[in-house]
Protein backbone atom coordinates (compact mmCIF):
# COMPACT_ATOMS: atom_id res chain seq x y z
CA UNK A 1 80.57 72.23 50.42
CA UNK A 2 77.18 72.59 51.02
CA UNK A 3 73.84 70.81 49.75
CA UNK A 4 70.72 72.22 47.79
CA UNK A 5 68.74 71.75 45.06
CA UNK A 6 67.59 73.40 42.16
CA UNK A 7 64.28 75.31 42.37
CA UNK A 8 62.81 76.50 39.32
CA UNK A 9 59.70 78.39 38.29
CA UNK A 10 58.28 79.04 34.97
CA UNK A 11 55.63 81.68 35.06
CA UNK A 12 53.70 83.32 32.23
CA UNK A 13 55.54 86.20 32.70
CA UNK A 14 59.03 85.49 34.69
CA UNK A 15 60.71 82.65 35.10
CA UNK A 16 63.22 82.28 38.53
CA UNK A 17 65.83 79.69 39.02
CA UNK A 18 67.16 79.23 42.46
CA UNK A 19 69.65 77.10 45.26
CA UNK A 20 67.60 75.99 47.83
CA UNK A 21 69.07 73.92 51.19
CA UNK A 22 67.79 71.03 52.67
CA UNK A 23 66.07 74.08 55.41
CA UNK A 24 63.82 75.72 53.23
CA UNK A 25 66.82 78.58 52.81
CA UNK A 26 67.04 80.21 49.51
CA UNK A 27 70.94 80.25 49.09
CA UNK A 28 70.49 82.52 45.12
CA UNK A 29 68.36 83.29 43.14
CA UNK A 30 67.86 84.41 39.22
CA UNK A 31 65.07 86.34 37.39
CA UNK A 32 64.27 86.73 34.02
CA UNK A 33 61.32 87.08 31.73
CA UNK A 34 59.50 83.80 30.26
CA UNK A 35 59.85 83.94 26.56
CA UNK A 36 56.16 82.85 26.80
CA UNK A 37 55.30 83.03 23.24
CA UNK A 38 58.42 81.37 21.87
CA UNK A 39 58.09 77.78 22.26
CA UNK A 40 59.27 75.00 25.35
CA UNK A 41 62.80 75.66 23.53
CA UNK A 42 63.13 79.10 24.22
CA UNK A 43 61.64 78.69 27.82
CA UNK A 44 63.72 76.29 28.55
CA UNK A 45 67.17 77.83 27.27
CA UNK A 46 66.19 80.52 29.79
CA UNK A 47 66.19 78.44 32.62
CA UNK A 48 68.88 76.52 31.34
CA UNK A 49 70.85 80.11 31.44
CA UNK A 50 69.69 81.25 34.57
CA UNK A 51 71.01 77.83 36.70
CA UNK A 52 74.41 78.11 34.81
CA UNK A 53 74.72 81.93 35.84
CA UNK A 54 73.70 80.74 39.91
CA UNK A 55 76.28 77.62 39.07
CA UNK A 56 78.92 79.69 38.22
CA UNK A 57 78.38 82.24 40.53
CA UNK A 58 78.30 79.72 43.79
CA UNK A 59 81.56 79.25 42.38
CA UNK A 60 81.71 74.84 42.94
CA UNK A 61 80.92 75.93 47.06
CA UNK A 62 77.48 74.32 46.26
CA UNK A 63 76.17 70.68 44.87
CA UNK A 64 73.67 70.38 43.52
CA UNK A 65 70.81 67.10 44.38
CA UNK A 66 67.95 67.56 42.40
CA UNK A 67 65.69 69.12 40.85
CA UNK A 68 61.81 70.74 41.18
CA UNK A 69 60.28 72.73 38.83
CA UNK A 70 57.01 75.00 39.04
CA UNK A 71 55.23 75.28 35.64
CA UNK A 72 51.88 76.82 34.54
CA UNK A 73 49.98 74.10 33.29
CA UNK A 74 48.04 71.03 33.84
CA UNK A 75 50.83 68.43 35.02
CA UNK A 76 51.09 65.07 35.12
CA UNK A 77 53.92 64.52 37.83
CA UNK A 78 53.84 60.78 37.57
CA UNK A 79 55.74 61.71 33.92
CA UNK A 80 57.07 65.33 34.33
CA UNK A 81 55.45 66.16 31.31
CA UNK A 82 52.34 68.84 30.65
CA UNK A 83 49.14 67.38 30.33
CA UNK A 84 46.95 70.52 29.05
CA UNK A 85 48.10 74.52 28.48
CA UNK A 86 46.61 77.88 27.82
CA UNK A 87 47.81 79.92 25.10
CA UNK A 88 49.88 81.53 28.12
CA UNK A 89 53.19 79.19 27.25
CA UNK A 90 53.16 78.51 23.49
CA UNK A 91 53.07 74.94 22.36
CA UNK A 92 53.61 73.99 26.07
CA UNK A 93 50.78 70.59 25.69
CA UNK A 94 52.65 67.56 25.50
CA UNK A 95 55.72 69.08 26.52
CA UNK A 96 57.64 66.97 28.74
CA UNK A 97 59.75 69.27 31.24
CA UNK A 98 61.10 65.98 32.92
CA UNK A 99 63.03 65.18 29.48
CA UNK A 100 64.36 68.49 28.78
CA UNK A 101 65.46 69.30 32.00
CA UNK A 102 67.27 67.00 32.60
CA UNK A 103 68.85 67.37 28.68
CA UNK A 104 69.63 70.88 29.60
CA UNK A 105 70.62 70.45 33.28
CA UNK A 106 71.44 67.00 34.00
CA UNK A 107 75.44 67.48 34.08
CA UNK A 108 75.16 70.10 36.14
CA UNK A 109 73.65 67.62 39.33
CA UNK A 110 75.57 64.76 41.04
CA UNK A 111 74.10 61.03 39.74
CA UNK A 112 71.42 59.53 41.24
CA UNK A 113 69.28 63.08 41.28
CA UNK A 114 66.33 63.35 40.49
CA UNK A 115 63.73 65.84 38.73
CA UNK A 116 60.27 66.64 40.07
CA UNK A 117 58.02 68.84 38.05
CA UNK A 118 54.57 69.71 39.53
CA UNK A 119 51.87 73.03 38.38
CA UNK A 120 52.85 75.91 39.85
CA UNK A 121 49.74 76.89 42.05
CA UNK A 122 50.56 73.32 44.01
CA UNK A 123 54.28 74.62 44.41
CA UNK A 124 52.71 77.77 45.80
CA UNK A 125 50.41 76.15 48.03
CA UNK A 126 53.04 73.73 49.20
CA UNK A 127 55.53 76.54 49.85
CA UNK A 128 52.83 78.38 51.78
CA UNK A 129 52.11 75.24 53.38
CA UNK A 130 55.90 74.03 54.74
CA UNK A 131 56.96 77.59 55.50
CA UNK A 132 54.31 80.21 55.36
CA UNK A 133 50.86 81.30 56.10
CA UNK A 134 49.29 77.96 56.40
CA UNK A 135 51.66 76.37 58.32
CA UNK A 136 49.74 73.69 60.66
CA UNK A 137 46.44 74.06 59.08
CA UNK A 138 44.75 70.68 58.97
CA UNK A 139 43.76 71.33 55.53
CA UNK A 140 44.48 75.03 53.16
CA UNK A 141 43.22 76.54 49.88
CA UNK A 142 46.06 78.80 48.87
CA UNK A 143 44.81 80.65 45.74
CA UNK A 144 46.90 82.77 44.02
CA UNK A 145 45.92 86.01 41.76
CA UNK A 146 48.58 87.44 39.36
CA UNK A 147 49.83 87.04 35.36
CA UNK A 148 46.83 83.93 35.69
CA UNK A 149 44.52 82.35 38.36
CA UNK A 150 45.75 79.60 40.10
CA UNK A 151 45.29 77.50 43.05
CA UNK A 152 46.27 74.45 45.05
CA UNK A 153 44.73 72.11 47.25
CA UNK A 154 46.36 70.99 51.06
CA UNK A 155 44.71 68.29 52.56
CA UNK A 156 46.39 66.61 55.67
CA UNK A 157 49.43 67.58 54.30
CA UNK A 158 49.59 66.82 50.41
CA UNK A 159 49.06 68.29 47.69
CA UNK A 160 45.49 67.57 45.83
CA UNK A 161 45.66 66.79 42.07
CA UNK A 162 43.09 64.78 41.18
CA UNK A 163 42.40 61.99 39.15
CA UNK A 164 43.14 63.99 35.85
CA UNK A 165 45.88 66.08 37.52
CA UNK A 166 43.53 69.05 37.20
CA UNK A 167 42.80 69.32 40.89
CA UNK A 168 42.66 73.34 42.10
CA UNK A 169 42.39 75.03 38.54
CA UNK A 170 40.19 77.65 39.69
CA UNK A 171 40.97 79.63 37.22
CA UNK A 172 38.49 77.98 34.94
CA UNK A 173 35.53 78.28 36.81
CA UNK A 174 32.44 79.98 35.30
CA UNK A 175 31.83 83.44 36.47
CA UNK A 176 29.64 85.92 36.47
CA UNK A 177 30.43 88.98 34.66
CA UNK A 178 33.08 87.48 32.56
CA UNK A 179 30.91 86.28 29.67
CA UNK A 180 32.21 89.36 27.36
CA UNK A 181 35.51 88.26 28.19
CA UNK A 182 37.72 85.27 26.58
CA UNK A 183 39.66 82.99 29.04
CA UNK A 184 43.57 81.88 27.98
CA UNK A 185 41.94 78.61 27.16
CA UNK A 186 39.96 79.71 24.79
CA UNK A 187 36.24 79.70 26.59
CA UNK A 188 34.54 82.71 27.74
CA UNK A 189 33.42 83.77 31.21
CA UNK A 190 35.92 81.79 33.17
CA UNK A 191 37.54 83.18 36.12
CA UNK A 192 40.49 83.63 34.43
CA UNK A 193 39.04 85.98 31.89
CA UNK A 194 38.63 88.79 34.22
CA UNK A 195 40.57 87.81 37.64
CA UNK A 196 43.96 87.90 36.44
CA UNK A 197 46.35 91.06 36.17
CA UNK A 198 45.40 90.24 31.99
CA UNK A 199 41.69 89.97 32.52
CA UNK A 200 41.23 93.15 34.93
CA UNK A 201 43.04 95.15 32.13
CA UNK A 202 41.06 93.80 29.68
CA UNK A 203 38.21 94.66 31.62
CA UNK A 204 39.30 97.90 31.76
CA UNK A 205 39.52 98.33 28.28
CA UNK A 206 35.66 96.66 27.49
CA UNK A 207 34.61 99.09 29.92
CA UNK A 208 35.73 102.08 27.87
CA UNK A 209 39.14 102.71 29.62
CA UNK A 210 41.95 104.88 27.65
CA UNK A 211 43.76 102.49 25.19
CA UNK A 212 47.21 104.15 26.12
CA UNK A 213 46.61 101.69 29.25
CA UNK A 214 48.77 98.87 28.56
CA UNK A 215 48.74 96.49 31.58
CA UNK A 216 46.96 96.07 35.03
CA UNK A 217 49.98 97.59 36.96
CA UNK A 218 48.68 101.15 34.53
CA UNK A 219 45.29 100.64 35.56
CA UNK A 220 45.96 100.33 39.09
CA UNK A 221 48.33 103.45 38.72
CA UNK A 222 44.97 105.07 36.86
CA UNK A 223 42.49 103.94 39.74
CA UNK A 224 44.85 105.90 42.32
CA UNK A 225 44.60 109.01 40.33
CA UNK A 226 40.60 108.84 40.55
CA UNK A 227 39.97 107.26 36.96
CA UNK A 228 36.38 105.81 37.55
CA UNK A 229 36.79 103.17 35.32
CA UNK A 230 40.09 102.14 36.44
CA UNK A 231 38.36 101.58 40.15
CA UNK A 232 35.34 100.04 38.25
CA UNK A 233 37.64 97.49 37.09
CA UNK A 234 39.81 96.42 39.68
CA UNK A 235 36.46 95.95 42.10
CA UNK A 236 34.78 93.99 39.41
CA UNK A 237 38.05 91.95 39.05
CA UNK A 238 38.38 91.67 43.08
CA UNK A 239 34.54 90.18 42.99
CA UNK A 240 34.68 87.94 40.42
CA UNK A 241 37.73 86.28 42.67
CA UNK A 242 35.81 86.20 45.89
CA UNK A 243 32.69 84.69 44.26
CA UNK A 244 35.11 81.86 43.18
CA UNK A 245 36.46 81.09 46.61
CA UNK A 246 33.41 81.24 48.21
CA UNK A 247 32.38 78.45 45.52
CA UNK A 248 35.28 76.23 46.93
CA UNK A 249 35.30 76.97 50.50
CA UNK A 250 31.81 75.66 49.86
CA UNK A 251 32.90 72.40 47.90
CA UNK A 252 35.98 71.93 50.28
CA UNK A 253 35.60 73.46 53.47
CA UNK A 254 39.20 74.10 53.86
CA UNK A 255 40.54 75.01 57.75
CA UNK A 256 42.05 78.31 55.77
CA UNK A 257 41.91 79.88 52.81
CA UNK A 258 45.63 81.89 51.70
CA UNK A 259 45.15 84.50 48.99
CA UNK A 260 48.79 85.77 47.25
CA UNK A 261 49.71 86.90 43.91
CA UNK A 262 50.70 90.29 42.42
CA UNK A 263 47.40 91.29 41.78
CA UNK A 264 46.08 90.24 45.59
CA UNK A 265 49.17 92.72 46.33
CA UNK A 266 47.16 95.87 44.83
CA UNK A 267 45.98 96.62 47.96
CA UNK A 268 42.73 97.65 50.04
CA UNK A 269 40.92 99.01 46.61
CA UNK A 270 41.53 94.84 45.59
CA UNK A 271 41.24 93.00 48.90
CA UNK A 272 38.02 94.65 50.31
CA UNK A 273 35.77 93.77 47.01
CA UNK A 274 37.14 90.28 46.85
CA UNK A 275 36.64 89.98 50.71
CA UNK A 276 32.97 91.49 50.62
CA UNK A 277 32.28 89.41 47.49
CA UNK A 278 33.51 86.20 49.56
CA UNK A 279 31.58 87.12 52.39
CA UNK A 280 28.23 88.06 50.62
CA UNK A 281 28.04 84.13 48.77
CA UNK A 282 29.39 81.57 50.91
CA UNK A 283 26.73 79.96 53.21
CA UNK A 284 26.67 80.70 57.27
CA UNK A 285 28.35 78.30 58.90
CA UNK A 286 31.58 79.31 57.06
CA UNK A 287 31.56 82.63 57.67
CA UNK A 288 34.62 81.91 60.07
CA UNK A 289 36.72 80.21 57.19
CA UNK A 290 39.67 82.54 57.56
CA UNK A 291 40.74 84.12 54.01
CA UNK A 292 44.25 85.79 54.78
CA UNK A 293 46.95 86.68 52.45
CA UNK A 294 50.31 84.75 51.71
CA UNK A 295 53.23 85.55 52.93
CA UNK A 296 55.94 84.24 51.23
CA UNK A 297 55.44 86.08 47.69
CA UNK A 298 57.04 84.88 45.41
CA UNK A 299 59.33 82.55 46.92
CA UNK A 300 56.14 80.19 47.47
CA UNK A 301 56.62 78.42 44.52
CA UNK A 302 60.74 78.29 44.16
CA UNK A 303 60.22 76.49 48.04
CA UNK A 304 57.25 74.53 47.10
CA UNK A 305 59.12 72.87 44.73
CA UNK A 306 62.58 72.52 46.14
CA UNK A 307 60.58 70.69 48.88
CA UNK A 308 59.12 68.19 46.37
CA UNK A 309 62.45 67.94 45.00
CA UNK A 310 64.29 66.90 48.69
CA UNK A 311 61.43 64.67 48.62
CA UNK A 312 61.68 62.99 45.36
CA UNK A 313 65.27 62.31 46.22
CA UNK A 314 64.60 60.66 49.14
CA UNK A 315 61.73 57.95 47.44
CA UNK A 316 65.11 58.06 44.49
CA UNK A 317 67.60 56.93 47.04
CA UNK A 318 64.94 54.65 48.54
């Protein structure tokens, strides 16, 4: 019988649940969409279903040791429990994951496990950190570009959070040409606003694009049929990204920067703006700061956090 623990993610838009080992390996995994709008009990009745279907499928070959959960969200992971939200996850401020988690899940692990909940963009950055594209850097801003903005902070090995656990949210950095454009917290002109898969199609629709456009993956579609505005959008979106990292390369002078996410996954019509924008604003002497993408996808933050977890279980046992 083998070892692993449960890894689980909780995105805006999907939530995964997997079995990871003790190596890094994903043993199983389950997908499903994030009843976002809902309420914490309908999120977390989805992961609760999607560990009982991996359970049941391993079939009692696998036991489980802990858990780590991902979540959007400001987190405090002294108490598992979220400290701020945007209007992303319904009702998600104040919830505490730690307590529910383990209502939902806690017969389902051996005793003396143990439940580590951290933001997601820090399970991403730590993923890309143990096992991806910033393996050995010294230090790493892994940003990542999808449903939301996020980003996490390496720095000689651990994750930054701050004093206020709000270490890395990029995503709510002022930014030019987003000021027509509301962020998820409810403040315009953040990064947020207009870098995110949301923001570039909202973009697209303040910019006069066809209403029948319902999401960023249709405006991408659109800007590879030679809709103008489409194009417009996406390289407005891909700017208003790079201008952002090149404001914290410039505050942290990381040894690399890793850029992931499904939006950072459009392409050449994405990367190139963001890469130019990057490139235009940050200062000389870190021209050389490396901006590559990720690697992992989206395993990042299902292995940043069954890391944490094998972690947490060791300071447990301790």
């Amino acid at each position: 019988m083998s070892e692993a623990v449960l890894a689980i993610d909780i995105g805006g838009t999907k939530t995964a649940v997997a079995l990871v080992d003790r190596a890094g390996r994903i043993l199983d995994t389950e997908l499903a969409p994030t009843p976002a709008l809902e309420g914490p009990d309908a999120v977390i009745d989805t992961v609760r279903d999607l560990a009982i279907t991996l359970l049941e499928r391993s079939s009692g070959s696998v036991v489980v040791r802990g858990i780590g959960v991902a979540t959007a969200g400001v987190v405090n992971v002294r108490e598992g429990s979220i400290v701020s939200s945007t209007d992303t996850l319904a009702d998600w401020a104040g919830t505490s994951v730690v307590t529910r988690i383990r209502a939902a899940l806690g017969s389902a692990c051996e005793s003396g496990y143990s439940v580590h909940v951290q933001n997601d963009a820090d399970a991403h950055a730590a993923g890309e950190y143990s096992y991806g594209a910033a393996v050995g850097a010294s230090s790493a801003l892994v940003v990542a570009v999808g449903t939301g903005v996020g980003a996490g902070i390496i720095i000689d090995g651990r994750v930054l959070r701050g004093a206020r656990h709000v270490a890395g949210e990029i995503a709510h950095v002022p930014t030019p040409g987003a000021d027509h454009l509301r962020c998820p917290c409810g403040r315009p002109g953040h990064l947020e606003a207009i870098g995110s898969g949301v923001g570039l199609h909202r973009h697209y629709l303040t910019l006069g694009g066809d209403p029948a456009a319902s999401d960023a993956r249709t405006v991408v579609a659109r800007a590879h049929t030679g809709d103008a505005l489409a194009r417009r959008a996406i390289h407005d979106s891909a700017t208003a990204v790079g201008r952002a990292i090149a404001a914290a390369v410039t505050l942290l002078d990381p040894e690399k920067v890793i850029v992931t996410g499904g939006v950072a996954d459009i392409g050449d019509d994405w990367w190139q703006p963001m890469a130019d924008s990057f490139h235009a604003e940050v200062i000389d002497a870190l021209q050389d700061v490396p901006v590559i993408p990720g690697v992992l996808g989206g395993r990042a933050p299902l292995l940043g956090a069954a890391g944490s977890a094998w972690e947490a279980l060791e300071v447990y046992a301790a």
